[in-house]
PDB file of N, CA and C in Angstrom:
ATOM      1  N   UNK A   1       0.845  -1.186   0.000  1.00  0.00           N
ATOM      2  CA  UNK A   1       0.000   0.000   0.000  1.00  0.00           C
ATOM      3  C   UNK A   1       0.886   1.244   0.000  1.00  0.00           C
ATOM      4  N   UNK A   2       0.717   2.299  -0.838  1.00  0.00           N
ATOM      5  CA  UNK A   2       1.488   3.477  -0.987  1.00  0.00           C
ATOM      6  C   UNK A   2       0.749   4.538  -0.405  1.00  0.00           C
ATOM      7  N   UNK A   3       1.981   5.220   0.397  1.00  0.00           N
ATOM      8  CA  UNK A   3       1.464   6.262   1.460  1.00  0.00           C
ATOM      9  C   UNK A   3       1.092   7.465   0.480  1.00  0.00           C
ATOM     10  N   UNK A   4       1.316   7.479  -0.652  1.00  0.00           N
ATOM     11  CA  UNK A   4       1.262   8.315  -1.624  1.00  0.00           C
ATOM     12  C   UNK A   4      -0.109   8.672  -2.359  1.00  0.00           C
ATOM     13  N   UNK A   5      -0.849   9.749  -2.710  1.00  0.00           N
ATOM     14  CA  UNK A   5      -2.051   9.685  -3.170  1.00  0.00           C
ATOM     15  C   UNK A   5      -2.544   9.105  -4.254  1.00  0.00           C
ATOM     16  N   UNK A   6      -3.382   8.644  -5.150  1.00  0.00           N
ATOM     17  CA  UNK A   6      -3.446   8.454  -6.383  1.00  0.00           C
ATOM     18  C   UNK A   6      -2.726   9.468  -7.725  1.00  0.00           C
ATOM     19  N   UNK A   7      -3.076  10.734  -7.164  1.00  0.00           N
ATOM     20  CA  UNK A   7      -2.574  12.027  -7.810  1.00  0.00           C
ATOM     21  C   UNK A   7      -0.966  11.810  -8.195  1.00  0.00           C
ATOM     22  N   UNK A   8      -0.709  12.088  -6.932  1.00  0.00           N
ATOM     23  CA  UNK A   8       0.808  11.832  -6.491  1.00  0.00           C
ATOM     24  C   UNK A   8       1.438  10.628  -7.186  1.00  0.00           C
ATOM     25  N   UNK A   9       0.893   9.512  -7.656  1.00  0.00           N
ATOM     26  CA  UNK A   9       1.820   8.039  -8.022  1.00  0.00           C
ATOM     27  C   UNK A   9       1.334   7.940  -9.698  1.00  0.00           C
ATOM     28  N   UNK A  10       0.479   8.974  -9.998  1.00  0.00           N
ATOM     29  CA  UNK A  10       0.581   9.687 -11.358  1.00  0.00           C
ATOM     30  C   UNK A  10       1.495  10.275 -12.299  1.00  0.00           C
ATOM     31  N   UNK A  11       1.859  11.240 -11.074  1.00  0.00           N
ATOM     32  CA  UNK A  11       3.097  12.027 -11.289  1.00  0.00           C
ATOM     33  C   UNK A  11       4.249  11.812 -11.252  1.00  0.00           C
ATOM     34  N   UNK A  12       4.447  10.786 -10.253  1.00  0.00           N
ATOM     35  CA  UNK A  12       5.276  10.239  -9.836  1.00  0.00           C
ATOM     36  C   UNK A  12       6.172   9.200 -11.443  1.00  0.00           C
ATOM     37  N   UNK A  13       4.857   8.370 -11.377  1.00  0.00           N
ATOM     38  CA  UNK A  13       5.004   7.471 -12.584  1.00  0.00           C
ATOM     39  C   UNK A  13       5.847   8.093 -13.682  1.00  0.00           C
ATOM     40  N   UNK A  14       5.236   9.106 -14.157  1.00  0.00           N
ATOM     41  CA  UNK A  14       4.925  10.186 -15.419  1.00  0.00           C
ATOM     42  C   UNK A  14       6.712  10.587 -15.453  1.00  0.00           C
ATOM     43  N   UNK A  15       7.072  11.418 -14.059  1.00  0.00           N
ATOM     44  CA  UNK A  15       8.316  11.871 -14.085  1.00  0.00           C
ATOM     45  C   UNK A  15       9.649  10.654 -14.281  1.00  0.00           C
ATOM     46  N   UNK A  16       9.248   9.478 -13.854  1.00  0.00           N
ATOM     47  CA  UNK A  16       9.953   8.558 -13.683  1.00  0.00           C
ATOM     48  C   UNK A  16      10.150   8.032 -15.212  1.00  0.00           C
ATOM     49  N   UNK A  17       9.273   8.110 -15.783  1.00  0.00           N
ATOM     50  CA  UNK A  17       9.211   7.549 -17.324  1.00  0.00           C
ATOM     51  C   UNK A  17      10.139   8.663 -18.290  1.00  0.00           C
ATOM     52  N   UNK A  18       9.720   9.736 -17.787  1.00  0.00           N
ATOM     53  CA  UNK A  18       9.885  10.725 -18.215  1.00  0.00           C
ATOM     54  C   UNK A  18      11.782  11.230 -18.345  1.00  0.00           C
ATOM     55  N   UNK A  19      12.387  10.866 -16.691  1.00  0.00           N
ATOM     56  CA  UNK A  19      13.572  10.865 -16.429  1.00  0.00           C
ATOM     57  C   UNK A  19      13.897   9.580 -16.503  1.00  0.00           C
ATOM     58  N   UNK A  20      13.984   8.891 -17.083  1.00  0.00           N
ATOM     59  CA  UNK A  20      14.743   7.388 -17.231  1.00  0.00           C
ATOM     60  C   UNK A  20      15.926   7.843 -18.205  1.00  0.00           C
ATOM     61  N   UNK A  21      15.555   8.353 -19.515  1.00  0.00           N
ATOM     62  CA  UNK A  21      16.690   8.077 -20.472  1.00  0.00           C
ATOM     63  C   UNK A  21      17.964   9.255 -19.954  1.00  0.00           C
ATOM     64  N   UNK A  22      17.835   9.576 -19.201  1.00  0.00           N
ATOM     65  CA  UNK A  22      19.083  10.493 -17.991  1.00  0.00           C
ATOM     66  C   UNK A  22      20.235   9.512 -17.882  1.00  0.00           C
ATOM     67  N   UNK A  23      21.083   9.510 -18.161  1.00  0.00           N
ATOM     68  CA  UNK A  23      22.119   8.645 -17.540  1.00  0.00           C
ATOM     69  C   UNK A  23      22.654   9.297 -15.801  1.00  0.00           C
ATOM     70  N   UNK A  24      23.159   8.112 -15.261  1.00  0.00           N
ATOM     71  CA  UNK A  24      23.546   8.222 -13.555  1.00  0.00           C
ATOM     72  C   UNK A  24      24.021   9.835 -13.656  1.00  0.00           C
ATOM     73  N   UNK A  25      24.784  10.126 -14.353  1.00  0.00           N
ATOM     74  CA  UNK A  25      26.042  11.148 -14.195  1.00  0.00           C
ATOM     75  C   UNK A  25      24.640  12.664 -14.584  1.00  0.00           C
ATOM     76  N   UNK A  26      24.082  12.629 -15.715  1.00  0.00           N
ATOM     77  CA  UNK A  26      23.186  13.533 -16.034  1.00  0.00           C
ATOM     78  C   UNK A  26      22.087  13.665 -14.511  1.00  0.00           C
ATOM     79  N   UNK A  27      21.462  12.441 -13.639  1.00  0.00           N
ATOM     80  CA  UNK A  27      20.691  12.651 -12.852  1.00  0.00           C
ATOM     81  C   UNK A  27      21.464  13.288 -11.551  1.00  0.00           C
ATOM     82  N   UNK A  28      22.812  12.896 -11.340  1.00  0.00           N
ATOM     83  CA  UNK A  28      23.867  13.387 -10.496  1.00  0.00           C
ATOM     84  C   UNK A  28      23.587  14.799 -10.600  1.00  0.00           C
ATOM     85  N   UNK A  29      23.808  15.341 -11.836  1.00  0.00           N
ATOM     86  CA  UNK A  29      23.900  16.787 -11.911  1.00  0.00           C
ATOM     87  C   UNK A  29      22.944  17.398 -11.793  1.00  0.00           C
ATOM     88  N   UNK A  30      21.825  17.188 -12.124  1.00  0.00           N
ATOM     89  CA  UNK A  30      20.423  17.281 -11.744  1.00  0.00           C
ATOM     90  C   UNK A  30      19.999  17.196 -10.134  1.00  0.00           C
ATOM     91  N   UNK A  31      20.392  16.651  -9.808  1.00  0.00           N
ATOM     92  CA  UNK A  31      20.493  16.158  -8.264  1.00  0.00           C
ATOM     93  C   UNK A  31      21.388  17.185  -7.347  1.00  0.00           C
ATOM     94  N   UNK A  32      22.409  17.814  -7.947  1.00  0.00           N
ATOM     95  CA  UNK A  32      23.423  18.537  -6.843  1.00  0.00           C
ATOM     96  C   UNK A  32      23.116  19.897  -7.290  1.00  0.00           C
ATOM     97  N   UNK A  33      22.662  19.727  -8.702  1.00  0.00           N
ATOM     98  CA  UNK A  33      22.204  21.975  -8.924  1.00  0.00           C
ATOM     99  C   UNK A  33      20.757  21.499  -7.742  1.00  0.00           C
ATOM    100  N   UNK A  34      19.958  21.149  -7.864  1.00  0.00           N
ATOM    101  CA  UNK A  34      19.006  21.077  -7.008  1.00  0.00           C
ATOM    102  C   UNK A  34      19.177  21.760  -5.314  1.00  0.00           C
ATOM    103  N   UNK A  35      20.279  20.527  -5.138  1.00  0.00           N
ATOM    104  CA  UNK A  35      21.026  20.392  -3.479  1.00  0.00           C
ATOM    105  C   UNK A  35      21.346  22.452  -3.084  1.00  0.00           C
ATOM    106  N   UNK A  36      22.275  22.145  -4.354  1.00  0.00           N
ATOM    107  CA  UNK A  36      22.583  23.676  -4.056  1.00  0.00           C
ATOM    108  C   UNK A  36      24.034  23.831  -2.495  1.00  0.00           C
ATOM    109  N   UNK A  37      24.871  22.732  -2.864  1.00  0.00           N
ATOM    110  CA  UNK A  37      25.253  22.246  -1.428  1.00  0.00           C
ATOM    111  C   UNK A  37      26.805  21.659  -1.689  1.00  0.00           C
ATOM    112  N   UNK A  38      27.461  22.491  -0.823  1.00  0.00           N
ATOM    113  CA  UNK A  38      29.772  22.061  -0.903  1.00  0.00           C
ATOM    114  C   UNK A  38      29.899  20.940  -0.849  1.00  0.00           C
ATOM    115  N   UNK A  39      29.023  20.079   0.262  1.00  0.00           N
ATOM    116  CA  UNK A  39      29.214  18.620   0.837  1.00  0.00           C
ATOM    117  C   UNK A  39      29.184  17.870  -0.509  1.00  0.00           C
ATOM    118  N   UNK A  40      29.986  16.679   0.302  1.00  0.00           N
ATOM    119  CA  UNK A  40      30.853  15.984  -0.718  1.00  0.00           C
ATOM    120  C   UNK A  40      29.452  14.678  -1.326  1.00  0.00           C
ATOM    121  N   UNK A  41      28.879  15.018  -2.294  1.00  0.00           N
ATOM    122  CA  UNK A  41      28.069  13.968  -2.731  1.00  0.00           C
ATOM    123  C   UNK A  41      28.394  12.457  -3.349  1.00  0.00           C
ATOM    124  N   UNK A  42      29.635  11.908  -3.525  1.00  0.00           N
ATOM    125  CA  UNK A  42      30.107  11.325  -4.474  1.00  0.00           C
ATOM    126  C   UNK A  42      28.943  10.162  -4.450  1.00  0.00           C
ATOM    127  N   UNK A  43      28.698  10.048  -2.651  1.00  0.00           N
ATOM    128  CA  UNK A  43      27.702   8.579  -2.598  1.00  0.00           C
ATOM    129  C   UNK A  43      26.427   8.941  -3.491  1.00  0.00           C
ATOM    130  N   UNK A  44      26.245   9.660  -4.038  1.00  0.00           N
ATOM    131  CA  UNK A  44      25.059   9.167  -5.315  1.00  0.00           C
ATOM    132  C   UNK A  44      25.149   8.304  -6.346  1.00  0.00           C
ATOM    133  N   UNK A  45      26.654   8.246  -6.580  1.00  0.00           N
ATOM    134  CA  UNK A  45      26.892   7.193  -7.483  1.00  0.00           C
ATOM    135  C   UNK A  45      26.727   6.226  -7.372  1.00  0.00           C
ATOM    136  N   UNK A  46      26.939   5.652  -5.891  1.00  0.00           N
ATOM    137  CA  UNK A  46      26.647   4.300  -5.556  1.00  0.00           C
ATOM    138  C   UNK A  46      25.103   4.286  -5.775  1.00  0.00           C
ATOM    139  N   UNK A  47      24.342   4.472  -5.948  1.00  0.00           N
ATOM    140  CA  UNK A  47      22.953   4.701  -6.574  1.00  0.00           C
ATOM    141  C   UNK A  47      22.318   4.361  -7.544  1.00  0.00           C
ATOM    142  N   UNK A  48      21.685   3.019  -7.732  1.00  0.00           N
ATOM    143  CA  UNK A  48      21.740   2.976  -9.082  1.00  0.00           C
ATOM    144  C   UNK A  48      20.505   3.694 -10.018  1.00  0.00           C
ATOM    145  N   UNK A  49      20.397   3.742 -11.154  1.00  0.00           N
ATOM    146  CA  UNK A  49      19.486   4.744 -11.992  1.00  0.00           C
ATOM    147  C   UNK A  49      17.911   5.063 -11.385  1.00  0.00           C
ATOM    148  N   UNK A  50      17.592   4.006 -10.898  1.00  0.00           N
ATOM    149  CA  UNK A  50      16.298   3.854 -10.615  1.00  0.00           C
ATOM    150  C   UNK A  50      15.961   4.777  -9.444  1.00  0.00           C
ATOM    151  N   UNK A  51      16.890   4.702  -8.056  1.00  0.00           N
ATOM    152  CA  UNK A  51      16.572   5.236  -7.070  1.00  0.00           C
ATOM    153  C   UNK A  51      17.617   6.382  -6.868  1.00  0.00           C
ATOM    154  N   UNK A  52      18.439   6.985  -8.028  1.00  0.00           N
ATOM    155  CA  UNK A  52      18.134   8.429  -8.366  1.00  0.00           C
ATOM    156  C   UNK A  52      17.303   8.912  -8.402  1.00  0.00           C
ATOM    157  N   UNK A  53      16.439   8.275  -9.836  1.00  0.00           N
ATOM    158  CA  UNK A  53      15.330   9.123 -10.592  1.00  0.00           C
ATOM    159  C   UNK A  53      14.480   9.366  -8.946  1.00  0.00           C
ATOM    160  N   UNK A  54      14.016   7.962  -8.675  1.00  0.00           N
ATOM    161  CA  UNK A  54      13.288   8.398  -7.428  1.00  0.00           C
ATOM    162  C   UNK A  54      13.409   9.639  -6.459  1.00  0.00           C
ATOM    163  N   UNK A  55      15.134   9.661  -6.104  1.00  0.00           N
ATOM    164  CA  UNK A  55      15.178  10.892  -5.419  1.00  0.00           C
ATOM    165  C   UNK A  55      15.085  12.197  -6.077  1.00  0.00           C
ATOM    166  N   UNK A  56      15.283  12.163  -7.483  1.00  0.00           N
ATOM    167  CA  UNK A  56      15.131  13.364  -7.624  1.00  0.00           C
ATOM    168  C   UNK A  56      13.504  13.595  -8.141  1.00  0.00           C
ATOM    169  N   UNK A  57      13.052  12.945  -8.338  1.00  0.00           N
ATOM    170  CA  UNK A  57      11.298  13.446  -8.693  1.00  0.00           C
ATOM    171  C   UNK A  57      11.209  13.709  -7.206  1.00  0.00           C
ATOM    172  N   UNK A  58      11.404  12.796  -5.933  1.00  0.00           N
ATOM    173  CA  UNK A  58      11.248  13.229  -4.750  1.00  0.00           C
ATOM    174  C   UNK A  58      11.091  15.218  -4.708  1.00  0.00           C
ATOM    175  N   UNK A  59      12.532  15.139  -4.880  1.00  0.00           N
ATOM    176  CA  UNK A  59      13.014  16.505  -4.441  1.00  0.00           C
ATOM    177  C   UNK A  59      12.053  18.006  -5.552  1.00  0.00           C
ATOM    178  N   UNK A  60      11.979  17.406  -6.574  1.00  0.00           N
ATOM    179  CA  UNK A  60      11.398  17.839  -7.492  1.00  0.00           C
ATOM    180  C   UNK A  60       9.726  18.312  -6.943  1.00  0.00           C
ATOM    181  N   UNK A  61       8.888  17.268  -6.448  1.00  0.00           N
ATOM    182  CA  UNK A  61       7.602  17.457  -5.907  1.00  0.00           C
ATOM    183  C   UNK A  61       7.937  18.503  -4.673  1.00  0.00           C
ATOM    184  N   UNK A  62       9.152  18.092  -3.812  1.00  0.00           N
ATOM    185  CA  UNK A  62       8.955  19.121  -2.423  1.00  0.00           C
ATOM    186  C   UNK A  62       8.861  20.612  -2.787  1.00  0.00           C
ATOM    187  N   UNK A  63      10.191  20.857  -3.557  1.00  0.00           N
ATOM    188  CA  UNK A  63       9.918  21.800  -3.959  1.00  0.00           C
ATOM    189  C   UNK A  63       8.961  22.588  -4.777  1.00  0.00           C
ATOM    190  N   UNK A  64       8.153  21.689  -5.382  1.00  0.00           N
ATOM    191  CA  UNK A  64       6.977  22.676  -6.311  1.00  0.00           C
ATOM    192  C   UNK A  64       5.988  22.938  -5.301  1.00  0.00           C
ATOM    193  N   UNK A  65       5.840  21.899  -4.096  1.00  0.00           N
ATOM    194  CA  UNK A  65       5.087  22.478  -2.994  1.00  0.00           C
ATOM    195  C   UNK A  65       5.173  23.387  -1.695  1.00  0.00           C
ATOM    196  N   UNK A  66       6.795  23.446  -2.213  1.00  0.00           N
ATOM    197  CA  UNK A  66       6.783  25.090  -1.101  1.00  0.00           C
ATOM    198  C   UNK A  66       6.775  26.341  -2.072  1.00  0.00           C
ATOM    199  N   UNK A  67       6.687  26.081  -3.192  1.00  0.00           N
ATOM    200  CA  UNK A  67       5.969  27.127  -4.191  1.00  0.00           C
ATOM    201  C   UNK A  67       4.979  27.793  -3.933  1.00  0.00           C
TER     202      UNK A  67
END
Protein backbone atom coordinates (compact mmCIF):
# COMPACT_ATOMS: atom_id res chain seq x y z
CA UNK A 1 0.00 0.00 0.00
CA UNK A 2 1.49 3.48 -0.99
CA UNK A 3 1.46 6.26 1.46
CA UNK A 4 1.26 8.32 -1.62
CA UNK A 5 -2.05 9.68 -3.17
CA UNK A 6 -3.45 8.45 -6.38
CA UNK A 7 -2.57 12.03 -7.81
CA UNK A 8 0.81 11.83 -6.49
CA UNK A 9 1.82 8.04 -8.02
CA UNK A 10 0.58 9.69 -11.36
CA UNK A 11 3.10 12.03 -11.29
CA UNK A 12 5.28 10.24 -9.84
CA UNK A 13 5.00 7.47 -12.58
CA UNK A 14 4.92 10.19 -15.42
CA UNK A 15 8.32 11.87 -14.08
CA UNK A 16 9.95 8.56 -13.68
CA UNK A 17 9.21 7.55 -17.32
CA UNK A 18 9.89 10.73 -18.21
CA UNK A 19 13.57 10.86 -16.43
CA UNK A 20 14.74 7.39 -17.23
CA UNK A 21 16.69 8.08 -20.47
CA UNK A 22 19.08 10.49 -17.99
CA UNK A 23 22.12 8.65 -17.54
CA UNK A 24 23.55 8.22 -13.56
CA UNK A 25 26.04 11.15 -14.19
CA UNK A 26 23.19 13.53 -16.03
CA UNK A 27 20.69 12.65 -12.85
CA UNK A 28 23.87 13.39 -10.50
CA UNK A 29 23.90 16.79 -11.91
CA UNK A 30 20.42 17.28 -11.74
CA UNK A 31 20.49 16.16 -8.26
CA UNK A 32 23.42 18.54 -6.84
CA UNK A 33 22.20 21.98 -8.92
CA UNK A 34 19.01 21.08 -7.01
CA UNK A 35 21.03 20.39 -3.48
CA UNK A 36 22.58 23.68 -4.06
CA UNK A 37 25.25 22.25 -1.43
CA UNK A 38 29.77 22.06 -0.90
CA UNK A 39 29.21 18.62 0.84
CA UNK A 40 30.85 15.98 -0.72
CA UNK A 41 28.07 13.97 -2.73
CA UNK A 42 30.11 11.33 -4.47
CA UNK A 43 27.70 8.58 -2.60
CA UNK A 44 25.06 9.17 -5.32
CA UNK A 45 26.89 7.19 -7.48
CA UNK A 46 26.65 4.30 -5.56
CA UNK A 47 22.95 4.70 -6.57
CA UNK A 48 21.74 2.98 -9.08
CA UNK A 49 19.49 4.74 -11.99
CA UNK A 50 16.30 3.85 -10.61
CA UNK A 51 16.57 5.24 -7.07
CA UNK A 52 18.13 8.43 -8.37
CA UNK A 53 15.33 9.12 -10.59
CA UNK A 54 13.29 8.40 -7.43
CA UNK A 55 15.18 10.89 -5.42
CA UNK A 56 15.13 13.36 -7.62
CA UNK A 57 11.30 13.45 -8.69
CA UNK A 58 11.25 13.23 -4.75
CA UNK A 59 13.01 16.51 -4.44
CA UNK A 60 11.40 17.84 -7.49
CA UNK A 61 7.60 17.46 -5.91
CA UNK A 62 8.95 19.12 -2.42
CA UNK A 63 9.92 21.80 -3.96
CA UNK A 64 6.98 22.68 -6.31
CA UNK A 65 5.09 22.48 -2.99
CA UNK A 66 6.78 25.09 -1.10
CA UNK A 67 5.97 27.13 -4.19
Amino acid sequence: MSILSEEAERALFYRRNHMGDLTKTELQGKLLKLLKTDRDMNFLMSLDEKDLTTLLVALMERIEHMK
